[in-house]
N, C-alpha and C. Protein backbone atom coordinates (compact mmCIF):
# COMPACT_ATOMS: atom_id res chain seq x y z
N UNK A 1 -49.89 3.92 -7.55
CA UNK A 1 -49.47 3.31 -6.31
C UNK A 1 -49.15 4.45 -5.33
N UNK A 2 -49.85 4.39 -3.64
CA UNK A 2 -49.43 5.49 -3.18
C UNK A 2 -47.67 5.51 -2.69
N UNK A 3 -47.87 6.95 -2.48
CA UNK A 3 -45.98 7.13 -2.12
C UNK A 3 -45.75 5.89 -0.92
N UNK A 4 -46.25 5.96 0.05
CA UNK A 4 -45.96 4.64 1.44
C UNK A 4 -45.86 3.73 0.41
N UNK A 5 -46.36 3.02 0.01
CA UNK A 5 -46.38 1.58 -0.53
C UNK A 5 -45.27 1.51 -1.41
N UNK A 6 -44.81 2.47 -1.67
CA UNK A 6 -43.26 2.46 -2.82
C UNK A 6 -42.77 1.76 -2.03
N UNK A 7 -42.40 3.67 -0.69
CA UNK A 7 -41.25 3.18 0.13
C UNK A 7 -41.53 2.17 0.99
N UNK A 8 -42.53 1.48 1.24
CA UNK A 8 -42.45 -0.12 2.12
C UNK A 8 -41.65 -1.32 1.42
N UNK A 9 -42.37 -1.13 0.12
CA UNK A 9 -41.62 -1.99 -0.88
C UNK A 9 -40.07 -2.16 -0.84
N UNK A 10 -39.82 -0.62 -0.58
CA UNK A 10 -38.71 -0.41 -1.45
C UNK A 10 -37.63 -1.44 0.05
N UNK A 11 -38.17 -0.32 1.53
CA UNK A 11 -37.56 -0.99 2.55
C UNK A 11 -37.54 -2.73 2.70
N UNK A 12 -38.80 -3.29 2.71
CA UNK A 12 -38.71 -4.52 2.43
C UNK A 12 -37.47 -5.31 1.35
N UNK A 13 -37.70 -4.91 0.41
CA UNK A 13 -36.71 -5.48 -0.49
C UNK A 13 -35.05 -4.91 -0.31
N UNK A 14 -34.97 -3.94 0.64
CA UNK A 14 -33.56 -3.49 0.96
C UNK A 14 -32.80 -3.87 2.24
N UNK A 15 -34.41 -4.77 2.96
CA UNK A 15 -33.67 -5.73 4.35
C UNK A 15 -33.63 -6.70 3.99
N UNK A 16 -34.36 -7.24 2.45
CA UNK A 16 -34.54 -8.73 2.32
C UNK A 16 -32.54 -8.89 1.85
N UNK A 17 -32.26 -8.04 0.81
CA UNK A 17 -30.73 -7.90 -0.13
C UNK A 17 -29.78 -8.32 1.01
N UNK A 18 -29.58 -7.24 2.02
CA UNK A 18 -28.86 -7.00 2.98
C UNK A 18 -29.14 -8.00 4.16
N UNK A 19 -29.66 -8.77 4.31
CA UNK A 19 -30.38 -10.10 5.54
C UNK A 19 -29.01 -10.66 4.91
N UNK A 20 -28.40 -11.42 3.84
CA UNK A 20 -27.53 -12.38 3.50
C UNK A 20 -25.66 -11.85 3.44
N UNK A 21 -25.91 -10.29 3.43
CA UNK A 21 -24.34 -9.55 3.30
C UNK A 21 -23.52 -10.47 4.32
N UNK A 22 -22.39 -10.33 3.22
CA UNK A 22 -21.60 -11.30 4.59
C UNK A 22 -20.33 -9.97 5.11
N UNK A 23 -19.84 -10.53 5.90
CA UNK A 23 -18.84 -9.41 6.76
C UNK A 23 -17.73 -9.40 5.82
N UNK A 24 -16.98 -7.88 5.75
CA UNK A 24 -16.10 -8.05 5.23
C UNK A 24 -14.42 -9.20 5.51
N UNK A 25 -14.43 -9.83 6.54
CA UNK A 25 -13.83 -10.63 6.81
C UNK A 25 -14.13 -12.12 5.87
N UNK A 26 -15.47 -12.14 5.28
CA UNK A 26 -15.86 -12.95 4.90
C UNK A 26 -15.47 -12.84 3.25
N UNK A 27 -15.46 -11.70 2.90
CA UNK A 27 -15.39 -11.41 1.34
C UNK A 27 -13.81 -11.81 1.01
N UNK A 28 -13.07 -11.41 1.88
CA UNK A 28 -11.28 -11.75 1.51
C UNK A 28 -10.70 -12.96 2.24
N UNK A 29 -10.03 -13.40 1.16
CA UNK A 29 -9.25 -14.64 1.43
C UNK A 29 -8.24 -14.51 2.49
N UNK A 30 -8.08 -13.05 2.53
CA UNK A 30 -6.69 -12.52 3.57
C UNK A 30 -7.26 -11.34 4.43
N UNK A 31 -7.22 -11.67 5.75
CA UNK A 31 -7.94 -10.52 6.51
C UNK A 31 -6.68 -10.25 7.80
N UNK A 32 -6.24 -9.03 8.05
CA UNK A 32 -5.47 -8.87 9.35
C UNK A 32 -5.79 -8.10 10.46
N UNK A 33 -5.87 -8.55 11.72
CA UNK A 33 -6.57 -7.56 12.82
C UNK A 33 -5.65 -7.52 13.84
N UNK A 34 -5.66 -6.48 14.65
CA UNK A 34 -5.32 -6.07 15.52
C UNK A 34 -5.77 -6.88 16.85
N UNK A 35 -4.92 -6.79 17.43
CA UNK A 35 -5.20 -7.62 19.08
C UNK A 35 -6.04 -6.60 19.84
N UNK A 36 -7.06 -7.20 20.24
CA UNK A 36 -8.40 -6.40 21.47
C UNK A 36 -8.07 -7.17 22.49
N UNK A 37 -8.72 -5.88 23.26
CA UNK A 37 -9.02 -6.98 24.97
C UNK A 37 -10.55 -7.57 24.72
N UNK A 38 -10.58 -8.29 25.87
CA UNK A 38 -11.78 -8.96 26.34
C UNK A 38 -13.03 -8.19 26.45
N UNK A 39 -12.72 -7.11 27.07
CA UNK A 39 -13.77 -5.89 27.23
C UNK A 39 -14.27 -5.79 26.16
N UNK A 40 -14.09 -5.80 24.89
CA UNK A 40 -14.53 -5.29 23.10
C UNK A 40 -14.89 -6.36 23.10
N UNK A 41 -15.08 -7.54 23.07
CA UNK A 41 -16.35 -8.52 22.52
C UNK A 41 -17.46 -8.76 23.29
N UNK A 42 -18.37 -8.89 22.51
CA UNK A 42 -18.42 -9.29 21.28
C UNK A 42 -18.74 -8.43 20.22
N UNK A 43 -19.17 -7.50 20.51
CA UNK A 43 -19.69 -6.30 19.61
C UNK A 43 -18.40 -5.95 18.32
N UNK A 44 -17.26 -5.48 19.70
CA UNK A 44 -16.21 -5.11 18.62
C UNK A 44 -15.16 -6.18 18.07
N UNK A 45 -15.13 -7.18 18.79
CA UNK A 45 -13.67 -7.95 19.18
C UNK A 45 -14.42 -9.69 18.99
N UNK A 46 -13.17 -10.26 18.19
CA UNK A 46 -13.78 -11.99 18.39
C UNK A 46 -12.87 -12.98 19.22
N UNK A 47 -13.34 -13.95 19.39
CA UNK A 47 -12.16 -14.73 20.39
C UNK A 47 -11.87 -15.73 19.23
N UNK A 48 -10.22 -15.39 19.60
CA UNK A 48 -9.74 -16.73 18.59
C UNK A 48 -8.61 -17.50 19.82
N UNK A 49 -8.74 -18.66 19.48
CA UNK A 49 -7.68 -19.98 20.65
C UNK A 49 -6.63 -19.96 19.40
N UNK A 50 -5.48 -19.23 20.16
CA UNK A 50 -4.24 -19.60 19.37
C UNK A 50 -3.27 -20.48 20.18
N UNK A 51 -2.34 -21.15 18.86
CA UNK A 51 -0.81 -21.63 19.82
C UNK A 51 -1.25 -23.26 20.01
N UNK A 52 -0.05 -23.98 20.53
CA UNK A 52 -0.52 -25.23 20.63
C UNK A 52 -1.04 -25.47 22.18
N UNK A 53 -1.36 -24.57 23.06
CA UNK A 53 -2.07 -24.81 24.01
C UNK A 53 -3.31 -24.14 24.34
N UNK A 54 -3.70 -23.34 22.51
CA UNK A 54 -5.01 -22.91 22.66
C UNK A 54 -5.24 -21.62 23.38
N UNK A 55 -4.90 -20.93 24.04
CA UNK A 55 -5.01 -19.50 24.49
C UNK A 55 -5.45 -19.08 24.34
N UNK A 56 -6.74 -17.90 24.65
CA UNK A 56 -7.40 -17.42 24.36
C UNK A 56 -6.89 -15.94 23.95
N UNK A 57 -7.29 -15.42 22.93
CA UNK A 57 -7.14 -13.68 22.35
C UNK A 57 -8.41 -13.22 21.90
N UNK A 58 -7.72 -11.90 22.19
CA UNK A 58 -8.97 -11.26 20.79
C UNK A 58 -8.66 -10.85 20.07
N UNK A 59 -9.28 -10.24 19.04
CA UNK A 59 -8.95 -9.48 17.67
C UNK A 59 -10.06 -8.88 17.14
N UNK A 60 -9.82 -7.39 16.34
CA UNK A 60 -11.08 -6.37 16.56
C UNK A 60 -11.30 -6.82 15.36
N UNK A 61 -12.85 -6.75 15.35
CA UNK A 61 -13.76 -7.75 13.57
C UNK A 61 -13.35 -6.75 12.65
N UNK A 62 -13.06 -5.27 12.80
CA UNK A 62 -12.53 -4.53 11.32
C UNK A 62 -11.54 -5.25 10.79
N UNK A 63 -11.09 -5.40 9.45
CA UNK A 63 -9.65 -5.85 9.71
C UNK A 63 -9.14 -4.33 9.71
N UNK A 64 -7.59 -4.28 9.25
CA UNK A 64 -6.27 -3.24 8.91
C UNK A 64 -6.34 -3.30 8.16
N UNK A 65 -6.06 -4.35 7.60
CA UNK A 65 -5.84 -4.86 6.19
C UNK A 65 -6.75 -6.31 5.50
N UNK A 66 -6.80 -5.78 4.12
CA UNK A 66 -7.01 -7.34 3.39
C UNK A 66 -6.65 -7.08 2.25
N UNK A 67 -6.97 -8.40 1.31
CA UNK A 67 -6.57 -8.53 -0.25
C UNK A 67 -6.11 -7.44 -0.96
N UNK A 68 -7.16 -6.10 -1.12
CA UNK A 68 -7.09 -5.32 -1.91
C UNK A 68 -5.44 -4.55 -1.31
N UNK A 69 -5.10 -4.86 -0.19
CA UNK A 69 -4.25 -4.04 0.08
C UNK A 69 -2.36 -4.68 -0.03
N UNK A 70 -2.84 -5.65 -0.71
CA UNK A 70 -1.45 -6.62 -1.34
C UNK A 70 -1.03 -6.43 -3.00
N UNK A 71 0.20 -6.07 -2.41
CA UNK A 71 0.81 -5.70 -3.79
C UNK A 71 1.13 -6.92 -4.93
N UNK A 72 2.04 -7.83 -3.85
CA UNK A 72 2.60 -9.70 -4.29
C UNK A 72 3.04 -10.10 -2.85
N UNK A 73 3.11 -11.65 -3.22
CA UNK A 73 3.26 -12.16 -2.24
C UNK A 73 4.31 -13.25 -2.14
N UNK A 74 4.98 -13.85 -1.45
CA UNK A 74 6.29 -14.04 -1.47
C UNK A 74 5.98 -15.70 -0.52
N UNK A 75 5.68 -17.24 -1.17
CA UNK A 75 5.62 -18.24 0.11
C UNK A 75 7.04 -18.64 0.15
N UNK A 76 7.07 -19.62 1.20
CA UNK A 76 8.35 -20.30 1.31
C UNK A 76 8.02 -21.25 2.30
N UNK A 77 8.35 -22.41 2.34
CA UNK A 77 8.58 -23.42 3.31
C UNK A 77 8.94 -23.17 4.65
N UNK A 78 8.16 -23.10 5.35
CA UNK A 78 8.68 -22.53 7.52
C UNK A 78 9.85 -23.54 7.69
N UNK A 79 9.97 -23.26 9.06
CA UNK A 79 11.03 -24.15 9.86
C UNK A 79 10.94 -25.78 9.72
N UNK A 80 9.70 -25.60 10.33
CA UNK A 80 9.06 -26.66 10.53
C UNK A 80 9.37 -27.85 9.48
N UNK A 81 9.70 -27.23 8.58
CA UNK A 81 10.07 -28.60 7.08
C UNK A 81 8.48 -28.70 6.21
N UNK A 82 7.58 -28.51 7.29
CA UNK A 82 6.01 -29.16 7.25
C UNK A 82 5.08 -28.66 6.62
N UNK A 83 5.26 -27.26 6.83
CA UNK A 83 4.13 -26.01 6.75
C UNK A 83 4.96 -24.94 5.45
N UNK A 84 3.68 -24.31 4.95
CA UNK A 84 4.23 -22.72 4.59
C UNK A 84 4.50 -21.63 5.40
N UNK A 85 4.93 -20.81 4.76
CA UNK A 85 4.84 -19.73 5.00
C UNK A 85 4.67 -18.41 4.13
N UNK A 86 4.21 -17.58 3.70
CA UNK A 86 3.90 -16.42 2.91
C UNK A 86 4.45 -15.29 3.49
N UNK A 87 5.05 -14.25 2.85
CA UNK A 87 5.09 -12.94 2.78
C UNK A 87 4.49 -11.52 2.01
N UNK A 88 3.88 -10.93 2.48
CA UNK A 88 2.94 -10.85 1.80
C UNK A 88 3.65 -8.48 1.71
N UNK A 89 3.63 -7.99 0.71
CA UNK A 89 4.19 -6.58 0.88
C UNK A 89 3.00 -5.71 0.20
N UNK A 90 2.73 -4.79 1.01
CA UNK A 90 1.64 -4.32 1.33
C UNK A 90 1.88 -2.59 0.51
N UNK A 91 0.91 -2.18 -0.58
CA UNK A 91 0.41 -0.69 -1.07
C UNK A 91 1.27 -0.08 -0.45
N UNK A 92 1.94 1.21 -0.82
CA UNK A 92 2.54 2.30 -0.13
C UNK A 92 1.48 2.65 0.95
N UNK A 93 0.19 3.20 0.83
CA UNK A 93 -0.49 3.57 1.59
C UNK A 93 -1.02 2.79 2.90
N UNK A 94 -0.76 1.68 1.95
CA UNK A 94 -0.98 0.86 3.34
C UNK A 94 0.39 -0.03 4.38
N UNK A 95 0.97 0.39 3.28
CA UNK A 95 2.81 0.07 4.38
C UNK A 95 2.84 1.86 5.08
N UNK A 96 2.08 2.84 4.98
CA UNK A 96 2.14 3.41 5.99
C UNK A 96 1.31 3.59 6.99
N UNK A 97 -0.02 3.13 6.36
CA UNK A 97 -0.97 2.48 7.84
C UNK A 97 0.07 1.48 8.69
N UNK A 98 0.72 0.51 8.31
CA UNK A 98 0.76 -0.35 8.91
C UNK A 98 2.13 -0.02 9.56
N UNK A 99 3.11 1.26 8.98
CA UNK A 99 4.10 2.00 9.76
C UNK A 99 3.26 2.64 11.23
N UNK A 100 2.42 2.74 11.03
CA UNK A 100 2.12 3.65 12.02
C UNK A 100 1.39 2.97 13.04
N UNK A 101 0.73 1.63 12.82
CA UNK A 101 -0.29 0.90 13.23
C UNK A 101 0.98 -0.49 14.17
N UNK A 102 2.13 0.22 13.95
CA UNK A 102 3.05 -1.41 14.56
C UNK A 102 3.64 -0.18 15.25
N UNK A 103 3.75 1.42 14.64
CA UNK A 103 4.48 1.95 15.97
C UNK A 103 3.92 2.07 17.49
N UNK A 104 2.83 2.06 17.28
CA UNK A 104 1.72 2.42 18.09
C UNK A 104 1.26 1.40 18.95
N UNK A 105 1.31 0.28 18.37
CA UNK A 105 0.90 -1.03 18.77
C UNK A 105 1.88 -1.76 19.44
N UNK A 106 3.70 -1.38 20.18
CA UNK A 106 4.62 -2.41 20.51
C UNK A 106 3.64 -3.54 21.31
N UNK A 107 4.34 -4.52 21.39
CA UNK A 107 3.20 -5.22 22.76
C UNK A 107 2.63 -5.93 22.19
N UNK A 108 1.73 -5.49 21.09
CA UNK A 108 0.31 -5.84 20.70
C UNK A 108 0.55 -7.13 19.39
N UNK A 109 -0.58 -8.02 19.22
CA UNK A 109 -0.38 -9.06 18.53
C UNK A 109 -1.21 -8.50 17.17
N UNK A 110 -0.76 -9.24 15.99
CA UNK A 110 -1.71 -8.92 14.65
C UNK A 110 -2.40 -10.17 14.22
N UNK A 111 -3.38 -9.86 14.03
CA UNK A 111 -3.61 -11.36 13.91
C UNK A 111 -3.93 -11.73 12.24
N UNK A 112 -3.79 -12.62 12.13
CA UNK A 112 -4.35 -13.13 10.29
C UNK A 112 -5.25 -14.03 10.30
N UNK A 113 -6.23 -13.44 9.48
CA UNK A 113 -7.36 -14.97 9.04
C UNK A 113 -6.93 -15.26 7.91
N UNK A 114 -6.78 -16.16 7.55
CA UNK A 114 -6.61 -16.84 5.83
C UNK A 114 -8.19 -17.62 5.63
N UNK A 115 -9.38 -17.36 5.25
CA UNK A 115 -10.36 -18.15 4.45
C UNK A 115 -9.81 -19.44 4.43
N UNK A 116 -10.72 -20.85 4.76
CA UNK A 116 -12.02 -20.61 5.94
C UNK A 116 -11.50 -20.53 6.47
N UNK A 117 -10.59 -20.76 7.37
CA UNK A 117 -10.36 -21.13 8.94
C UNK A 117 -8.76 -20.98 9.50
N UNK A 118 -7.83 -20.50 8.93
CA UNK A 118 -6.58 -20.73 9.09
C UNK A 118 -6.30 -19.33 9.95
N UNK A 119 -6.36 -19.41 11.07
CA UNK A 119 -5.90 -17.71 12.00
C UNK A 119 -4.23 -18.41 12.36
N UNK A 120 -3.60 -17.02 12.80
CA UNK A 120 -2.66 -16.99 13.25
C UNK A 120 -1.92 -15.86 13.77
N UNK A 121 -1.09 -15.33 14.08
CA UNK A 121 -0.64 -14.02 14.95
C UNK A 121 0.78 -13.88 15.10
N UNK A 122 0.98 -12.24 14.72
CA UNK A 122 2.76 -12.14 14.71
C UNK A 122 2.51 -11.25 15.71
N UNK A 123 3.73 -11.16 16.72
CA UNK A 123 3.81 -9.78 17.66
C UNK A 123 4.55 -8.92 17.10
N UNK A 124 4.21 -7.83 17.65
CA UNK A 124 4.48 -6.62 16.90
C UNK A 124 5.79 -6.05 18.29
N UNK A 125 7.02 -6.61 17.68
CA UNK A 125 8.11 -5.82 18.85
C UNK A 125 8.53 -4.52 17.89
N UNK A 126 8.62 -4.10 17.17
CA UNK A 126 9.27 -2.72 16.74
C UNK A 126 7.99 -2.46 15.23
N UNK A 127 8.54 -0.90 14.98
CA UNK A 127 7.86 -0.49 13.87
C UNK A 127 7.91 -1.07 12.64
N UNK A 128 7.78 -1.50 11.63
CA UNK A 128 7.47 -2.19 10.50
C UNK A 128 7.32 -1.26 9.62
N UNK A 129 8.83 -0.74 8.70
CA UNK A 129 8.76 0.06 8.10
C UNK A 129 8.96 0.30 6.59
N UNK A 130 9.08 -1.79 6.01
CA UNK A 130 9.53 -2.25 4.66
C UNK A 130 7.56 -2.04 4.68
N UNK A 131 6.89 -2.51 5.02
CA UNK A 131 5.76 -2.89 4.10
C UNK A 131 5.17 -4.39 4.45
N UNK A 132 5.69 -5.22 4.75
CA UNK A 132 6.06 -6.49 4.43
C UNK A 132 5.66 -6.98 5.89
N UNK A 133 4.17 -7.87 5.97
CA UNK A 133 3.89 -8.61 6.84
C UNK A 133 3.81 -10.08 6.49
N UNK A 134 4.36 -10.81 7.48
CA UNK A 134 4.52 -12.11 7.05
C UNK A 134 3.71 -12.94 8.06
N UNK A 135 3.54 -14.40 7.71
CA UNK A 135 2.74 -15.31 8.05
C UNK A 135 3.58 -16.74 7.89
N UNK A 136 4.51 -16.67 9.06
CA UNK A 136 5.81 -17.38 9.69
C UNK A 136 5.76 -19.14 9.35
N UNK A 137 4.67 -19.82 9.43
CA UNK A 137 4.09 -21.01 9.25
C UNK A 137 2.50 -21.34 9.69
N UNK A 138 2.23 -22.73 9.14
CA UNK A 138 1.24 -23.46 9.40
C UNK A 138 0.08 -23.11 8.02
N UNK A 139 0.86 -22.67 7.32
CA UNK A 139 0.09 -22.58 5.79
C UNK A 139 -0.14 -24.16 5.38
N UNK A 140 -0.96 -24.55 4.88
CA UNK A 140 -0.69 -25.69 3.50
C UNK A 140 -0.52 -25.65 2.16
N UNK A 141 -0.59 -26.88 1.33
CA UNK A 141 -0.43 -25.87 -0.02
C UNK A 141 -1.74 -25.90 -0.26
N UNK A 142 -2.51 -26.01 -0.32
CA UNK A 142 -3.76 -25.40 -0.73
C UNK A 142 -4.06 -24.48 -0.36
N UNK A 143 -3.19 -23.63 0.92
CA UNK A 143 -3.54 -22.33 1.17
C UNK A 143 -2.60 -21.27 0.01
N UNK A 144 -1.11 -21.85 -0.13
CA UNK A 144 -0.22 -21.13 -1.00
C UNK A 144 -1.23 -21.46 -2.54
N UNK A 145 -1.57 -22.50 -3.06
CA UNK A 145 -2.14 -22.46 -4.07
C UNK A 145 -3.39 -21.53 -4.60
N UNK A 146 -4.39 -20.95 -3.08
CA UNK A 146 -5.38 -20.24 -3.13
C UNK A 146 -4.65 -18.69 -3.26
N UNK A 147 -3.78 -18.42 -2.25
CA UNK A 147 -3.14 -17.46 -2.39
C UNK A 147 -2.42 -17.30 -4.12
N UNK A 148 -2.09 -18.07 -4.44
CA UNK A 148 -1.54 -17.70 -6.27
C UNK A 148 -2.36 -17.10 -7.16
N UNK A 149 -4.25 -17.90 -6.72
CA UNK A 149 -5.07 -17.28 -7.75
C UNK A 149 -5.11 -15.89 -7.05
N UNK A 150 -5.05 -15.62 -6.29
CA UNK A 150 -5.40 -14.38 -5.64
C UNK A 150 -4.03 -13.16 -5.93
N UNK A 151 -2.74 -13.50 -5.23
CA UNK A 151 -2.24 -12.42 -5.78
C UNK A 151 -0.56 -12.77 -6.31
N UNK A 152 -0.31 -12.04 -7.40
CA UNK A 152 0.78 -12.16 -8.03
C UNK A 152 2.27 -13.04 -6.84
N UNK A 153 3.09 -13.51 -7.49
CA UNK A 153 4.23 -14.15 -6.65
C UNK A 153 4.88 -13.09 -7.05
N UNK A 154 5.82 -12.63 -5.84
CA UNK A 154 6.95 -11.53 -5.68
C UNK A 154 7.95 -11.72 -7.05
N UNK A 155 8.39 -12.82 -7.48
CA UNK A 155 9.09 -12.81 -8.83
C UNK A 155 8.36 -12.28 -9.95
N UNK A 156 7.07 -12.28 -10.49
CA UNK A 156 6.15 -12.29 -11.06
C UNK A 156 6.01 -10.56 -11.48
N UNK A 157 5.77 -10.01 -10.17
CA UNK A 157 5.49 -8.73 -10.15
C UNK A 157 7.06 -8.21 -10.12
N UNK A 158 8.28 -8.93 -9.85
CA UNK A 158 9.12 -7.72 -10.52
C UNK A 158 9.44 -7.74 -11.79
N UNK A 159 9.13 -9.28 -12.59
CA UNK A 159 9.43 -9.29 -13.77
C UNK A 159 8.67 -8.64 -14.51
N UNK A 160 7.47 -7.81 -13.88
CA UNK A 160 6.21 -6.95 -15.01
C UNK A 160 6.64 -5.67 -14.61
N UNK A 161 7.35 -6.00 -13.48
CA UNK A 161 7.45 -4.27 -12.65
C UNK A 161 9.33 -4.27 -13.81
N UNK A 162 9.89 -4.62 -14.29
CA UNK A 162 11.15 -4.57 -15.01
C UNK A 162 12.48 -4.74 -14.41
N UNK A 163 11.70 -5.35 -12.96
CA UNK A 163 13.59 -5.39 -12.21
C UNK A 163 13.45 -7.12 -12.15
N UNK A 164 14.60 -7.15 -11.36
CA UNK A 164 15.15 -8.52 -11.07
C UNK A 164 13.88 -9.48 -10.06
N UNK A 165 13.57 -10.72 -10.65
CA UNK A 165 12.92 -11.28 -9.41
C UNK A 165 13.86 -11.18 -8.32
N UNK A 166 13.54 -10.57 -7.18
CA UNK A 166 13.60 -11.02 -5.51
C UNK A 166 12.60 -10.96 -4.73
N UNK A 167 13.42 -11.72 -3.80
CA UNK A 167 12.50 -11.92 -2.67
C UNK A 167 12.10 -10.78 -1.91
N UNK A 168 10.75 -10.58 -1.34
CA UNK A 168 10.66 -9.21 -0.25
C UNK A 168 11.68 -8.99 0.49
């Protein structure tokens, strides 16, 4: 077989693999982004309608963070009576991305995707220096229940880690 016809092959079958990759937003159940302007989409930035009057934001398609970067996670019932809420405490390495990524950012909103469809957004007024980003309400339990297969409950991991269950 000549050498071209390998590498045609080879290219063909390496756009056919890669035609279906899905985004890494797509691979994790838990994705967190940073607030963009308008100017960055669509290339860099997506529009999400938050809030109960829908608002328009953006948020840059990298995330900061996802799954791999959760240590345990901590739900609890919001205000609301209605909804969850999760806490979620984040790798040393990445509780200092995210030290440095909330100093930098006052002002700025974070946003969360939860798989499929559940976004939402904390503002970032001071540095964030426990680790520990949370997701205030509008969970269900099928979102806290997806979240269980996914990562350890904060009691869980201190009873393997040898201290006392608490809370983040």
């Amino acid at each position: 077989m000549p050498r071209w016809t390998f590498f045609l092959l080879a290219l063909v079958s390496l756009s056919l693999t890669s035609a279906g990759k899905k985004t890494p937003s797509d691979l994790y159940l838990l994705t967190v982004h940073l607030e963009a302007s308008e100017n960055e989409a669509p290339k860099f930035a997506t529009p999400v309608k938050l809030g109960p009057e829908n608002r328009q934001y953006y948020f840059k398609k990298v995330p900061e963070f996802n799954d791999t970067h959760v240590t345990y996670f901590y739900p609890f019932t919001s205000k609301d009576g209605l909804s969850y809420g999760a806490a979620f405490k984040l790798r040393p390495t990445a509780a200092d991305h995210l030290r440095g990524l909330s100093q930098a950012n006052v002002g700025r909103l974070l946003g969360f995707r939860l798989q499929p469809n559940h976004y939402s957004a904390v503002y970032i007024d001071r540095a964030v220096s426990d680790g520990i980003i949370v997701i205030w309400d509008g969970l269900a339990k099928e979102h806290i229940q997806e979240l269980s297969k996914r990562f350890p409950h904060a009691g869980q991991f201190q009873q393997a880690a040898g201290g006392a269950a608490a809370a983040p």
